[in-house]
Protein backbone atom coordinates (compact mmCIF):
# COMPACT_ATOMS: atom_id res chain seq x y z
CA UNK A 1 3.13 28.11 20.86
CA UNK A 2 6.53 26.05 21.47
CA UNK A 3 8.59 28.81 21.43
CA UNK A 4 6.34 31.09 23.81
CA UNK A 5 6.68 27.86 26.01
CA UNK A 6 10.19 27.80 25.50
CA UNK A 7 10.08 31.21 26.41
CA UNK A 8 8.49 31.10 29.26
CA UNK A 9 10.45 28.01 30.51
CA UNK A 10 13.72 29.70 29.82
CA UNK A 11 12.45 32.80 32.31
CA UNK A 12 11.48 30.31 34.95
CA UNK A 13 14.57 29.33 35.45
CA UNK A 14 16.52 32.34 35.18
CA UNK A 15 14.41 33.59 37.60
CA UNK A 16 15.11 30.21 40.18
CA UNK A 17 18.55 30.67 39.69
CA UNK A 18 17.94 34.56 40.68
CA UNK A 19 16.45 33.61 43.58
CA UNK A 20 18.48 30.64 44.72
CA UNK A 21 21.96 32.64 44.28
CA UNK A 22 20.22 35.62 46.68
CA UNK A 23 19.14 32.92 49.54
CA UNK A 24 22.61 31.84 49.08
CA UNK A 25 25.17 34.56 48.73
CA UNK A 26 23.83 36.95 51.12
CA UNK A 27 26.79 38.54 51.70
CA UNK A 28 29.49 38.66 49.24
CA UNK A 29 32.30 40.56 47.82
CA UNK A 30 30.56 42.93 44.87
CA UNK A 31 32.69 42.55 41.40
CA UNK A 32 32.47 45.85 38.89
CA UNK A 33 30.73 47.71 41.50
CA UNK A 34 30.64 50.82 39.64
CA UNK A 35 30.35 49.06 36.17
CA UNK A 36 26.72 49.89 35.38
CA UNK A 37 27.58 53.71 36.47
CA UNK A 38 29.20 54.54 33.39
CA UNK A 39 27.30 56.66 30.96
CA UNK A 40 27.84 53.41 27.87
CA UNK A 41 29.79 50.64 27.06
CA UNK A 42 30.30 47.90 24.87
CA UNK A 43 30.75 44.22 24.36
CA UNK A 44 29.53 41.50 21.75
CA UNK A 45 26.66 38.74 21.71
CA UNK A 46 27.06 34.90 20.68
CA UNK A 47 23.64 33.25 20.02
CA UNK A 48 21.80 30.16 19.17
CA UNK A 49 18.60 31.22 16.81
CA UNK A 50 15.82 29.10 15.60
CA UNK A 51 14.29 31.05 12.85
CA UNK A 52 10.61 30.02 11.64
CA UNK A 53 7.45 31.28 9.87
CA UNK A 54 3.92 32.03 10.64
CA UNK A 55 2.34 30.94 7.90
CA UNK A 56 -1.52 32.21 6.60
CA UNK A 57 -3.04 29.90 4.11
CA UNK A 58 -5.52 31.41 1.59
CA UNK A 59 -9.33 30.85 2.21
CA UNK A 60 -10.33 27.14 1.02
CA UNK A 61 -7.55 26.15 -0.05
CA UNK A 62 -7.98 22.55 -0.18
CA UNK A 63 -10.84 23.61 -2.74
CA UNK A 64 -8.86 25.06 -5.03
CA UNK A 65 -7.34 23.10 -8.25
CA UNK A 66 -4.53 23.68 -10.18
CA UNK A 67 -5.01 22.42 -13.56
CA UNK A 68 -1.81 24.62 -15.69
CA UNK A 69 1.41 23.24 -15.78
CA UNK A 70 3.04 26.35 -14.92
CA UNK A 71 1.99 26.68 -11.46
CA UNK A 72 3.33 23.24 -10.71
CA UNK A 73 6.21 23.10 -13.51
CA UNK A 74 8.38 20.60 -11.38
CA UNK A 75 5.29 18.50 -10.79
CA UNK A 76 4.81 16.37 -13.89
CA UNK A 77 1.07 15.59 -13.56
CA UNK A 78 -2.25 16.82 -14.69
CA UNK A 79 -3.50 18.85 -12.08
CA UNK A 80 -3.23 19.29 -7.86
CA UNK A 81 -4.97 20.19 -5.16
CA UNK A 82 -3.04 21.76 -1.77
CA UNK A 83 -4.49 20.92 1.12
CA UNK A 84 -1.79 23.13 3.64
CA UNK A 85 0.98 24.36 4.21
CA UNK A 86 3.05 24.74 7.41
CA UNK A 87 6.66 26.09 8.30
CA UNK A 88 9.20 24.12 10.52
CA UNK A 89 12.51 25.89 11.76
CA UNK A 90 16.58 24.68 11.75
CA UNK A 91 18.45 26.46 14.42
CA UNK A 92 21.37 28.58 13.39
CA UNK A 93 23.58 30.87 15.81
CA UNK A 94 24.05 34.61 15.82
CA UNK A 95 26.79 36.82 15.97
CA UNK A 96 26.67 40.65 17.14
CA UNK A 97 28.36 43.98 18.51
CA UNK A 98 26.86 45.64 21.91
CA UNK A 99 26.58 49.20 22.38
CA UNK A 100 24.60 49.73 26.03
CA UNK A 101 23.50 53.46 26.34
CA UNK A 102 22.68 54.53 30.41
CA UNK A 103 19.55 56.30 30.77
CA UNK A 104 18.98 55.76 34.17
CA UNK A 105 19.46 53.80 37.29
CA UNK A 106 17.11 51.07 36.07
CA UNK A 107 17.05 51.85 32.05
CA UNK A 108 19.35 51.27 29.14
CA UNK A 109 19.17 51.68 25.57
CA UNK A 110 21.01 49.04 23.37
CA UNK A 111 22.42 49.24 19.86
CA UNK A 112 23.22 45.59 18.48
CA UNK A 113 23.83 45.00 14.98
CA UNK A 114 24.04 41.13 14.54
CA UNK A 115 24.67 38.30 11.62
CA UNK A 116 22.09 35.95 12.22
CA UNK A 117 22.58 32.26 10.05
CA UNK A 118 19.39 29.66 9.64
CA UNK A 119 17.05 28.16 7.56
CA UNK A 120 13.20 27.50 7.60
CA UNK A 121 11.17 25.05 5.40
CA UNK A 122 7.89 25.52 4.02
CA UNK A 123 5.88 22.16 4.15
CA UNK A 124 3.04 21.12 1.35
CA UNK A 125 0.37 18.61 2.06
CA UNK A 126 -0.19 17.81 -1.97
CA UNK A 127 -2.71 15.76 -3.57
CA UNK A 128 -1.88 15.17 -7.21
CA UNK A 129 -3.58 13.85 -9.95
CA UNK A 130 -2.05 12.04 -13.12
CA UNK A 131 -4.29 9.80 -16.24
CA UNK A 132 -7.20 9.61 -13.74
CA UNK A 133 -4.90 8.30 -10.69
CA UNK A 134 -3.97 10.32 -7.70
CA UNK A 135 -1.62 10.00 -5.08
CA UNK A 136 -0.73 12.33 -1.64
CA UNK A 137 2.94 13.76 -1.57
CA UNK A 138 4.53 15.99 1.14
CA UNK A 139 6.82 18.94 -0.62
CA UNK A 140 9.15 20.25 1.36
CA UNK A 141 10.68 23.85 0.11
CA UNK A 142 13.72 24.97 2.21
CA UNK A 143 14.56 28.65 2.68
CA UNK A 144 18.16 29.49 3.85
CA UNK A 145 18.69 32.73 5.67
CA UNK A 146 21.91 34.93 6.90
CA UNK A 147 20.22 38.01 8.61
CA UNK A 148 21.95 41.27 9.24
CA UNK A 149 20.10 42.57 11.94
CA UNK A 150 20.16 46.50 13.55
CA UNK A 151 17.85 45.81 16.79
CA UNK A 152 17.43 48.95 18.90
CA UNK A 153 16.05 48.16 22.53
CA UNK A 154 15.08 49.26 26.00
CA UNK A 155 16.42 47.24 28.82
CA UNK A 156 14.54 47.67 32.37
CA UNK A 157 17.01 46.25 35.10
CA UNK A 158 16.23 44.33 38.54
CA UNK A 159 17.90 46.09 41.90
CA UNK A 160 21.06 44.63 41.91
CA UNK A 161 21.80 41.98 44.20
CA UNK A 162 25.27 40.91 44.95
CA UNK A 163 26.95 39.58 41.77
CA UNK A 164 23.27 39.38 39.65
CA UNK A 165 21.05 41.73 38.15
CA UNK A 166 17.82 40.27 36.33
CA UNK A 167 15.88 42.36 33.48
CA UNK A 168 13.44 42.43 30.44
CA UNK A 169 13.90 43.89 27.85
CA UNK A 170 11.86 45.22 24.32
CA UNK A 171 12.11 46.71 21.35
CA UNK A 172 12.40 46.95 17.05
CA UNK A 173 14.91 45.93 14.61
CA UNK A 174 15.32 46.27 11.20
CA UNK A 175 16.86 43.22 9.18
CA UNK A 176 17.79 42.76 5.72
CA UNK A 177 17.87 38.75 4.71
CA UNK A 178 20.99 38.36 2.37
CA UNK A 179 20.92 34.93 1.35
CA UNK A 180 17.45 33.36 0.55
CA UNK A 181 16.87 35.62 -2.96
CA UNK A 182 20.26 34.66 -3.93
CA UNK A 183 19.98 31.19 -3.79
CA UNK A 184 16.56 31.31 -5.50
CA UNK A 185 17.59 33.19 -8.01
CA UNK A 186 20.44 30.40 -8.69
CA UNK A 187 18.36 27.69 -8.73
CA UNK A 188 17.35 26.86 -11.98
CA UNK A 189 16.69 23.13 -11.54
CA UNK A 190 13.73 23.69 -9.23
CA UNK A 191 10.84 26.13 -8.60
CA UNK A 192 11.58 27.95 -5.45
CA UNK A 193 9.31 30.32 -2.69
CA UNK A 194 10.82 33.37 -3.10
CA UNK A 195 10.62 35.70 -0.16
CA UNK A 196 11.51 39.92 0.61
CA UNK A 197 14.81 40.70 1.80
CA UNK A 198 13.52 43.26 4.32
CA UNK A 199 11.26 43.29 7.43
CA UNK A 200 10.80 45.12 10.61
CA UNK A 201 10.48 42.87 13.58
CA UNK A 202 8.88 43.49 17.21
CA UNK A 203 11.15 41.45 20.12
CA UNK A 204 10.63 40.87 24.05
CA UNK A 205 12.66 39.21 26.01
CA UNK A 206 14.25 38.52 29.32
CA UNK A 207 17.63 37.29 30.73
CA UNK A 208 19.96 37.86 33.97
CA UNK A 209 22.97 39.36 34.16
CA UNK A 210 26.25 38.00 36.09
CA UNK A 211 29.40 40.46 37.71
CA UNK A 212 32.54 38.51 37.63
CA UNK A 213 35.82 40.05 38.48
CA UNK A 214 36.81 41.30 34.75
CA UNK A 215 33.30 41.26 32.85
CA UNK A 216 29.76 40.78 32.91
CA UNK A 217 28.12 38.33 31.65
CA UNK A 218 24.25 38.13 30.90
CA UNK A 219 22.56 34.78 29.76
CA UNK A 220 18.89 36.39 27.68
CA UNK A 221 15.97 34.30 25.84
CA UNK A 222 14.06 36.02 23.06
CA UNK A 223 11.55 35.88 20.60
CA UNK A 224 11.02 38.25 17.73
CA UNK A 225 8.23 38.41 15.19
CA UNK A 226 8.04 40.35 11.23
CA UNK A 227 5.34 42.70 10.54
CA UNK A 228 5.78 42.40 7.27
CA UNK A 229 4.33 39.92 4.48
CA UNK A 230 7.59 38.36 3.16
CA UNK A 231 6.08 36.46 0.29
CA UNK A 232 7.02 37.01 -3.65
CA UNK A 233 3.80 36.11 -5.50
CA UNK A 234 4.13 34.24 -8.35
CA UNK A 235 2.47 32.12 -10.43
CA UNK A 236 2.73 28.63 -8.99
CA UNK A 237 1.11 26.72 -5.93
CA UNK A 238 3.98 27.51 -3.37
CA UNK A 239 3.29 30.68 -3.47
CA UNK A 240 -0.27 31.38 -4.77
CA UNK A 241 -1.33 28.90 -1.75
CA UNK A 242 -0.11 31.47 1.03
CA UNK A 243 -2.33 34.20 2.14
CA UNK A 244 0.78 35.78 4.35
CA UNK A 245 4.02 34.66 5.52
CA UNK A 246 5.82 36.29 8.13
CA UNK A 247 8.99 35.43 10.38
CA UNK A 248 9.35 34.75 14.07
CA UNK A 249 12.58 33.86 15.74
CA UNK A 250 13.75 32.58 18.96
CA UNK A 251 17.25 33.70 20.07
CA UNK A 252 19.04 32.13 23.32
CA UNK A 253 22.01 34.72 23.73
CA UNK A 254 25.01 35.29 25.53
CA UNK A 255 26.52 38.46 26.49
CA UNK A 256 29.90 39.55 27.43
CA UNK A 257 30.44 43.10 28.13
């Protein structure tokens, strides 16, 4: 819900700014007038991301009990209940390569592979239980990310006016996480939530873009969210306590083309 907020706060004001700079600049010198006539172009994307999860519990899950060592190996206590689990993001940036496609007046398909960095944390509420005395510990399990990311999009543009264009914008992408099996895998100290490198993700988004005299320049919030269930089951409570974990990212992006 914060991030559709942010979302929709981020649109707001693009769209006051749209509107303020057309009461203002009614008349005005047009920069790159025949820019968005050419059948592509190209350009490159610098972002700031904040990557997260939606996370599913399984069905009465503070009703379950773990009573084998195994499932909690780094937990040296007799048995433990989990009573939920929840996600909270880091924000990381995101680097990328533009290709813009004209298929029309007011349509454009866009090709842009990107390196997205960040990290998300998966948050246990744990009750644990030791010789007949129990206590209530938070476990926090971090997941670090690096993203390479081949997005392909439709872009629906505004009428031009003067030196700003607005548009929205929608589409798929297919990413392949590089870094989070890795670094479980070389962990040996800890037990850590493994997840799947690869996911398809839906995206919407909507920014405004700027003429100046050499390049254009587009300022663009959006959100993303995974189809897939990223989670490796094994056989411990990090991971046998989540029905379905899935990824959602907000990107704030800034285009030069």
């Amino acid at each position: 819900m914060k991030k559709i907020t942010l979302i929709f706060v981020s649109v707001v004001l693009l769209l006051i700014a749209f509107s303020v700079d057309a009461t203002a600049q009614k008349r005005k010198v047009l920069n790159l007038q025949d820019y968005d006539e050419a059948p592509y172009h190209f350009g490159f994307i610098l972002g700031l991301n904040q990557m997260n999860f939606t996370v599913k519990p399984v069905a009465d899950l503070p009703y379950i009990t773990w009573d084998q060592p195994s499932e909690f190996s780094d937990l040296f206590v007799d048995s433990v209940n989990v009573y939920s689990v929840t996600a909270s993001p880091t924000p990381g940036f995101t680097i990328g390569i533009l290709g813009n496609l004209r298929l029309g007046k007011y349509f454009d398909l866009r090709f842009i592979p990107a390196l997205s960095f960040g990290e998300r944390t998966l948050n246990y509420d744990v009750r644990a239980y030791d010789n007949g005395v129990s206590q209530r510990i938070e476990i926090s399990k971090s997941i670090s990310s690096t993203f390479v990311e081949f997005p392909l999009e439709l872009k629906y543009k505004s009428k031009r006016l003067n030196n700003m264009r607005a548009y929205v914008l929608g589409g798929a992408s297919y990413t392949i996480d590089l870094a989070s099996q890795k670094k479980a895998e070389n962990s040996s100290s800890d037990v850590t939530v493994k997840i799947n490198k690869n996911d398809i993700m839906l995206s919407g988004g909507a920014g405004v873009d700027f003429y100046t005299d050499y390049f254009k320049f587009g300022i663009q919030a959006k959100m993303s969210y995974g189809i897939n269930n990223l989670i490796q089951y094994e056989d411990n409570i990090y991971t046998n306590s989540i029905e379905s974990l899935r990824s959602k990212v907000f990107l704030l992006s800034f285009t030069f083309e």
